[in-house]
PDB file of N, CA and C in Angstrom:
ATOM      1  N   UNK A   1     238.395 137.775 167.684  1.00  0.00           N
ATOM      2  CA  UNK A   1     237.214 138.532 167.320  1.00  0.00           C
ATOM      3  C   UNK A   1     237.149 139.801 168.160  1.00  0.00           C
ATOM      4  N   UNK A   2     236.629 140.498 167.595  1.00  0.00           N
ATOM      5  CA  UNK A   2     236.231 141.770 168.487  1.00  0.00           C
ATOM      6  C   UNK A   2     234.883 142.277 168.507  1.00  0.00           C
ATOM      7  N   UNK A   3     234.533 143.130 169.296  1.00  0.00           N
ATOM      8  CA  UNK A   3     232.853 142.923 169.213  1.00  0.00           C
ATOM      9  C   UNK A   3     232.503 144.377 169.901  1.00  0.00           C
ATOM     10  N   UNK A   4     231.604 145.165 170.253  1.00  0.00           N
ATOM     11  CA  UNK A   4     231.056 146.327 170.792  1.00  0.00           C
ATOM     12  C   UNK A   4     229.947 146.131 171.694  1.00  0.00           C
ATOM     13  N   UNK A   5     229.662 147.389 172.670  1.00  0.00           N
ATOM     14  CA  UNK A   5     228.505 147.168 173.237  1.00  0.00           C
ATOM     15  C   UNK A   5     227.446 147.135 172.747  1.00  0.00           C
ATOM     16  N   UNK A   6     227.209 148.090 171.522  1.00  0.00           N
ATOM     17  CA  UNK A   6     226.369 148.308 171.037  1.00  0.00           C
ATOM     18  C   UNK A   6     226.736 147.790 169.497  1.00  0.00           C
ATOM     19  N   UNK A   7     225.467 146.771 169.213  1.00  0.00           N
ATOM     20  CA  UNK A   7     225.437 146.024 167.987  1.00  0.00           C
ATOM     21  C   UNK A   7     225.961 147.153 166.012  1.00  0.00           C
ATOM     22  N   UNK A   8     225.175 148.516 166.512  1.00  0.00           N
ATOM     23  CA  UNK A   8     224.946 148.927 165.571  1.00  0.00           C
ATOM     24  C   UNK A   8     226.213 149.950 165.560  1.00  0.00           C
ATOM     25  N   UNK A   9     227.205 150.408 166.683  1.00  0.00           N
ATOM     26  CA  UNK A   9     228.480 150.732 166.387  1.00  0.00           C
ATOM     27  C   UNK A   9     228.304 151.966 166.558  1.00  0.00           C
ATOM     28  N   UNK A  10     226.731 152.445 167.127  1.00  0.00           N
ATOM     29  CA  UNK A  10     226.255 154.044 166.716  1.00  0.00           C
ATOM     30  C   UNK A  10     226.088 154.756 168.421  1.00  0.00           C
ATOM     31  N   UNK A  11     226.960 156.247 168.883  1.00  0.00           N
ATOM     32  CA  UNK A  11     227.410 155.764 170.109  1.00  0.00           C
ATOM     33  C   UNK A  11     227.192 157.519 169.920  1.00  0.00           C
ATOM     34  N   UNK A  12     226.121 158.139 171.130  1.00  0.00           N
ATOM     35  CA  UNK A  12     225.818 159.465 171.341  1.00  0.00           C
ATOM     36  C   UNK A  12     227.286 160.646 171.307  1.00  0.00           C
ATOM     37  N   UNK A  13     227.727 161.568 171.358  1.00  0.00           N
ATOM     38  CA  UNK A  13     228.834 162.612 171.759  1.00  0.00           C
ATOM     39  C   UNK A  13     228.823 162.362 173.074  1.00  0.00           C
ATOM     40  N   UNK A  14     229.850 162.244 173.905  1.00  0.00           N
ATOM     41  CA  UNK A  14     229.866 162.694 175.420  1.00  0.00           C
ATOM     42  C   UNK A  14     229.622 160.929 175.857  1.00  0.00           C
ATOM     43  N   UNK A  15     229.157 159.820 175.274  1.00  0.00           N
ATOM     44  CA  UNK A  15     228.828 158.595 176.017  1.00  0.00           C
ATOM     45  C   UNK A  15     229.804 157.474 175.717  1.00  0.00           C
ATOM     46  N   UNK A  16     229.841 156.796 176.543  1.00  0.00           N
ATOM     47  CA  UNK A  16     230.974 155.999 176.758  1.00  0.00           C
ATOM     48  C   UNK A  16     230.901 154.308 176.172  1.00  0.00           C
ATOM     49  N   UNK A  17     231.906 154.057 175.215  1.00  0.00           N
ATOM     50  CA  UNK A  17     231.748 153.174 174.458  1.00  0.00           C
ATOM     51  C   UNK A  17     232.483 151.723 175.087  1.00  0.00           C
ATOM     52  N   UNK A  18     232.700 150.630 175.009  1.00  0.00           N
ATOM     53  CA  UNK A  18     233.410 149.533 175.099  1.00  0.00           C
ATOM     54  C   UNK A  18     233.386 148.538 174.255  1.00  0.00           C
ATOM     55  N   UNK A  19     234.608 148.237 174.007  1.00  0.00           N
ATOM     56  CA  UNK A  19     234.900 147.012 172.552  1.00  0.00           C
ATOM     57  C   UNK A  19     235.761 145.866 173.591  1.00  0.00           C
ATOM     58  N   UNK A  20     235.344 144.832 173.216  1.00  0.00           N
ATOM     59  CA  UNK A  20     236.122 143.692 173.704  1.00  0.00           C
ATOM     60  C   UNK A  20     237.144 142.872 172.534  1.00  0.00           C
ATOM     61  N   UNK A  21     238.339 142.482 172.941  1.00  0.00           N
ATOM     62  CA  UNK A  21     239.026 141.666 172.009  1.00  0.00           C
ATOM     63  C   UNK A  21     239.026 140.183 172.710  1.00  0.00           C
ATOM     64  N   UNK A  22     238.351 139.155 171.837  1.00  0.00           N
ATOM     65  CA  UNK A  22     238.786 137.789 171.983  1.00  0.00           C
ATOM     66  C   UNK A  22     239.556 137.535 171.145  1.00  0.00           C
ATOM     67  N   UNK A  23     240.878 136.982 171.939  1.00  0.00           N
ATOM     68  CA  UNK A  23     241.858 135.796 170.799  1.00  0.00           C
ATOM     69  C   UNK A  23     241.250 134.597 170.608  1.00  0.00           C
ATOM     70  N   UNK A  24     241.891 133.969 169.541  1.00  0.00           N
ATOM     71  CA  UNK A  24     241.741 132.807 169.436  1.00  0.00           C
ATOM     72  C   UNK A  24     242.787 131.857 169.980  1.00  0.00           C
ATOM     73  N   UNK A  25     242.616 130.612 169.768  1.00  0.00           N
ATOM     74  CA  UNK A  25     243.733 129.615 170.333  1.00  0.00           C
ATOM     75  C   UNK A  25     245.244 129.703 169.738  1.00  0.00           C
ATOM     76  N   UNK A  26     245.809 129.823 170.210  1.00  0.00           N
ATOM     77  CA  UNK A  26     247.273 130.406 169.294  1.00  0.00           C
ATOM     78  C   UNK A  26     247.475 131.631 169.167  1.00  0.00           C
ATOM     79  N   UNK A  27     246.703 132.186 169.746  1.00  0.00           N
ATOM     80  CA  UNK A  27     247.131 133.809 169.271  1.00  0.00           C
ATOM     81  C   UNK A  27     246.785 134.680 170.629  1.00  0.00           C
ATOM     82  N   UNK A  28     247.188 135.823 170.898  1.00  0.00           N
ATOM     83  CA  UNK A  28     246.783 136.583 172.019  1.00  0.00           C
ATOM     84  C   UNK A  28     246.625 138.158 171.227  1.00  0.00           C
ATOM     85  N   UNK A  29     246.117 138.927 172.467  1.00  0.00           N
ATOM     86  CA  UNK A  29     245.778 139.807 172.171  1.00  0.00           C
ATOM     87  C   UNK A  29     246.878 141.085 172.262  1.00  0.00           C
ATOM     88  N   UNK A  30     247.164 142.067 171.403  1.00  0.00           N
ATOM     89  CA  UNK A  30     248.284 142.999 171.391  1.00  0.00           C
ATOM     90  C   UNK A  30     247.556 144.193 172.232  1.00  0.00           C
ATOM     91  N   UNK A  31     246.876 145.041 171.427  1.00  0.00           N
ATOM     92  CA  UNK A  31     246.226 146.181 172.197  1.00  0.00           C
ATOM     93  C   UNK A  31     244.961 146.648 170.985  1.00  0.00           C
ATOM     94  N   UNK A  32     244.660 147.746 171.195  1.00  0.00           N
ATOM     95  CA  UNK A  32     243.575 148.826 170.370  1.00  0.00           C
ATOM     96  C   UNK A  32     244.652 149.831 169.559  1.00  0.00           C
ATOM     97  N   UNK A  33     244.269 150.003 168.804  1.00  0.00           N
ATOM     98  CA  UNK A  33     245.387 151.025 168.309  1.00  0.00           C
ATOM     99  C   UNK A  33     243.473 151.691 166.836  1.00  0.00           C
ATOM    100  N   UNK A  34     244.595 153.303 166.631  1.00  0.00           N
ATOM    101  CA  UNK A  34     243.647 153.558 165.731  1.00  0.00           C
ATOM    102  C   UNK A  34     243.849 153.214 164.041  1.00  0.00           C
ATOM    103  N   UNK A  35     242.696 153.597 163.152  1.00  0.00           N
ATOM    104  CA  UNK A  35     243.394 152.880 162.081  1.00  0.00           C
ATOM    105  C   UNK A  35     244.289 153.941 161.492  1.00  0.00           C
ATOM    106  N   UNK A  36     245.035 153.549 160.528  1.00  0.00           N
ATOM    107  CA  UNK A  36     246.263 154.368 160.096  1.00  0.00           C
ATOM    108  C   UNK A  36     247.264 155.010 161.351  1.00  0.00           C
ATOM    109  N   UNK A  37     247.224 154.310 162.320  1.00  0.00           N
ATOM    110  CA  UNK A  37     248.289 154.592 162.979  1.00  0.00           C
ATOM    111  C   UNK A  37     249.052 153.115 164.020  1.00  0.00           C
ATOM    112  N   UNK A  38     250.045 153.733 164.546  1.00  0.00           N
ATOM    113  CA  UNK A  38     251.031 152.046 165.104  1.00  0.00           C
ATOM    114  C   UNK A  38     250.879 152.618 166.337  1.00  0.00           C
ATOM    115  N   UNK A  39     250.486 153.157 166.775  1.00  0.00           N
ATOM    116  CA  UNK A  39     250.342 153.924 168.455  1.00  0.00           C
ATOM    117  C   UNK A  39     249.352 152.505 169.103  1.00  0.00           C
ATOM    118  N   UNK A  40     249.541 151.899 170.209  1.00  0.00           N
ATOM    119  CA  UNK A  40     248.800 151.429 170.925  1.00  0.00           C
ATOM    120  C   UNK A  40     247.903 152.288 171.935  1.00  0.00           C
ATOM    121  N   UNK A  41     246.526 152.118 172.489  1.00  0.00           N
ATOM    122  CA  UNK A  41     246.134 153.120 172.647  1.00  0.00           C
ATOM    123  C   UNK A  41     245.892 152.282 173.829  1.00  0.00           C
ATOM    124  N   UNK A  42     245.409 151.307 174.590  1.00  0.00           N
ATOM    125  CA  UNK A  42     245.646 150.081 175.369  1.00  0.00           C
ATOM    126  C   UNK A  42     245.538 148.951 175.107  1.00  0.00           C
ATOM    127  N   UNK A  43     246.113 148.573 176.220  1.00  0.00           N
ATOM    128  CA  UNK A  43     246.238 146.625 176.029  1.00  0.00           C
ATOM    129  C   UNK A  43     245.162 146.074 176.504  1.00  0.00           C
ATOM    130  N   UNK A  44     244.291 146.689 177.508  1.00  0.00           N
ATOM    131  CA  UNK A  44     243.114 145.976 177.595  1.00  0.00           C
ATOM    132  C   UNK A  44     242.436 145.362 176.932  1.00  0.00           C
ATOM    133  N   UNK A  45     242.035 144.372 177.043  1.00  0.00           N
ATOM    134  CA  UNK A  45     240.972 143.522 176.438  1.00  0.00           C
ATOM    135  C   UNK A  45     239.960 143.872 176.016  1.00  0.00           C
ATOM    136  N   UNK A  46     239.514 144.638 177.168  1.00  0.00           N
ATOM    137  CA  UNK A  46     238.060 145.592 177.259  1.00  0.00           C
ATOM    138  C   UNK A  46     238.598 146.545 177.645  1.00  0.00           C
ATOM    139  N   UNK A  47     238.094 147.582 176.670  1.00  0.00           N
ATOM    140  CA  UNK A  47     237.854 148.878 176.698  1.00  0.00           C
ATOM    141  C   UNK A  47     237.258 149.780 176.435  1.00  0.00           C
ATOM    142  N   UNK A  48     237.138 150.656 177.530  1.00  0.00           N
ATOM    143  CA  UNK A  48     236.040 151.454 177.416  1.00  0.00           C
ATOM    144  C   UNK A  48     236.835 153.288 177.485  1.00  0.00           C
ATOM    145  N   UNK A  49     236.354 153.395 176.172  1.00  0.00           N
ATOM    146  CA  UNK A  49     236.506 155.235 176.046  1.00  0.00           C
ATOM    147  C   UNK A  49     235.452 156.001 175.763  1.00  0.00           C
ATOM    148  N   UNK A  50     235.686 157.286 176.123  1.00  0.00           N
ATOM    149  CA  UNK A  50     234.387 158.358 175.831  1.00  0.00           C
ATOM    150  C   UNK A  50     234.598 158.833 174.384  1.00  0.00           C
ATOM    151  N   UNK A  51     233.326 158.767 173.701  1.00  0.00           N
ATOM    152  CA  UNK A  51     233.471 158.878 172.352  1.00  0.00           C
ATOM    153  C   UNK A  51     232.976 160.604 171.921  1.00  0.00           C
ATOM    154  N   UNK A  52     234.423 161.117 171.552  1.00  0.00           N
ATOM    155  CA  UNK A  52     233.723 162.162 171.228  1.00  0.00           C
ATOM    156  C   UNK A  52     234.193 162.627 170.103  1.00  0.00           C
ATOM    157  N   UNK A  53     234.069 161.837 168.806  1.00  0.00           N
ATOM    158  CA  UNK A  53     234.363 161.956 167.732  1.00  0.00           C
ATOM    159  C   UNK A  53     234.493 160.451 166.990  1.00  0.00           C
ATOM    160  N   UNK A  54     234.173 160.718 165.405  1.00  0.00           N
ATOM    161  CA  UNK A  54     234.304 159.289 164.528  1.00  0.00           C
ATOM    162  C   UNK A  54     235.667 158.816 164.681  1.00  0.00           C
ATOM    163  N   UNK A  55     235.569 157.691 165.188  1.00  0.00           N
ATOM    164  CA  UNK A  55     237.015 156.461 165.644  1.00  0.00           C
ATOM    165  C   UNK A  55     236.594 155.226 164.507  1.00  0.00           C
ATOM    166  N   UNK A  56     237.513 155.117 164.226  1.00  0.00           N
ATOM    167  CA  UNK A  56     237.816 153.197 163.520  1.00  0.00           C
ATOM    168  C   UNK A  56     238.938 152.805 164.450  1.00  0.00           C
ATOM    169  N   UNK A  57     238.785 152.090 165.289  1.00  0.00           N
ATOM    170  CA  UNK A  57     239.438 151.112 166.262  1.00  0.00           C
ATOM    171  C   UNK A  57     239.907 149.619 166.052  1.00  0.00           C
ATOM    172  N   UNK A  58     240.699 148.969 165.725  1.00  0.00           N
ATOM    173  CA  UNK A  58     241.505 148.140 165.619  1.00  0.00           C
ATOM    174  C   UNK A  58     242.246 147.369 166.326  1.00  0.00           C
ATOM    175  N   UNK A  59     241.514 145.788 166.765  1.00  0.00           N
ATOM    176  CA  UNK A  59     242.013 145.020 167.666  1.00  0.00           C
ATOM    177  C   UNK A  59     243.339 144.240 166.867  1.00  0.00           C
ATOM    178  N   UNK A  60     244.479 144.713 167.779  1.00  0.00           N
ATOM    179  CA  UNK A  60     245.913 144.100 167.497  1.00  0.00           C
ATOM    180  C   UNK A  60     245.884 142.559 168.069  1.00  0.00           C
ATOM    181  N   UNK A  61     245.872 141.279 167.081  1.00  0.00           N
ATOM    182  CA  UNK A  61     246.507 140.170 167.809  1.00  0.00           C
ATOM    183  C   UNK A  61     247.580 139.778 167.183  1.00  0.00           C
ATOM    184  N   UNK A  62     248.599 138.874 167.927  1.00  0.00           N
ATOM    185  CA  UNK A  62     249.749 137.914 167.286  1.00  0.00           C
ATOM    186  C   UNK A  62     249.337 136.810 167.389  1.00  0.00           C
ATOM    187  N   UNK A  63     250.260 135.900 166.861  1.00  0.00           N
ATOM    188  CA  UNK A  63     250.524 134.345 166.975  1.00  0.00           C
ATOM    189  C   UNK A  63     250.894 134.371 167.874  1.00  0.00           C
ATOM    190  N   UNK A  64     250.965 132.828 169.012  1.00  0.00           N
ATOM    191  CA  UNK A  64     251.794 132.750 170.247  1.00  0.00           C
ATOM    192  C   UNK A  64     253.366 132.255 169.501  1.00  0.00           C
ATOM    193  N   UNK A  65     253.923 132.377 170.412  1.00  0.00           N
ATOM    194  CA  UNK A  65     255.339 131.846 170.130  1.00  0.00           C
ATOM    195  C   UNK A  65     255.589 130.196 170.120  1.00  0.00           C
ATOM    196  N   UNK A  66     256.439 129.731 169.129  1.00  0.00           N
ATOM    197  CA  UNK A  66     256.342 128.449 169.079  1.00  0.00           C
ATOM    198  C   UNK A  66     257.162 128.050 170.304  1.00  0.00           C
ATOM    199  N   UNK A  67     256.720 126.908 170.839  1.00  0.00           N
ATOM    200  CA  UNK A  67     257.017 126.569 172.223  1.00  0.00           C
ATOM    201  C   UNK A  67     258.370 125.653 172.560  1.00  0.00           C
ATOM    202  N   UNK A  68     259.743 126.528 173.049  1.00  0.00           N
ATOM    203  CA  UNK A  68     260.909 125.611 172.438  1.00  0.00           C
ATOM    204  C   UNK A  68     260.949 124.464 173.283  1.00  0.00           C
ATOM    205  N   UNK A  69     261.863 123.430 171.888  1.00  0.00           N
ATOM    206  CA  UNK A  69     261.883 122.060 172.110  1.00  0.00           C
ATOM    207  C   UNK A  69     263.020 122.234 172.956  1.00  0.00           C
ATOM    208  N   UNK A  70     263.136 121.142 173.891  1.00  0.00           N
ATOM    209  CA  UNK A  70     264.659 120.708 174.563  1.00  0.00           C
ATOM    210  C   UNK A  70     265.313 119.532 173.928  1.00  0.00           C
TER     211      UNK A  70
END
């Protein structure tokens, strides 16, 4: 899941935003990346950037890796 500080997503010029990514069980977290692009922008979990322009932000997760047998 991913989630914001602010419920309504609505974030002044010049003020500073933060989105959190939770994985779920089996899966971890990749990074933020923007939409229409493959650029990771960080891996943080939480992150916080200064918003100074309309962003659509996009929490990257995978599957974990299946865990080899011996």
């Amino acid at each position: 899941t991913v989630s914001m500080d602010h419920e309504d997503g609505i974030y002044e010029d010049g003020k500073e935003a933060t989105v959190t990514a939770t994985a779920k069980e089996g899966h971890h977290f990749v990074g933020w990346k923007l939409k229409d692009s493959e650029d990771i922008l960080s891996t943080d979990a939480k992150y916080t950037f200064k918003v100074e322009k309309d962003v659509d932000l996009i929490g990257v997760f995978e599957k974990d890796a299946e865990p080899v047998k011996q």
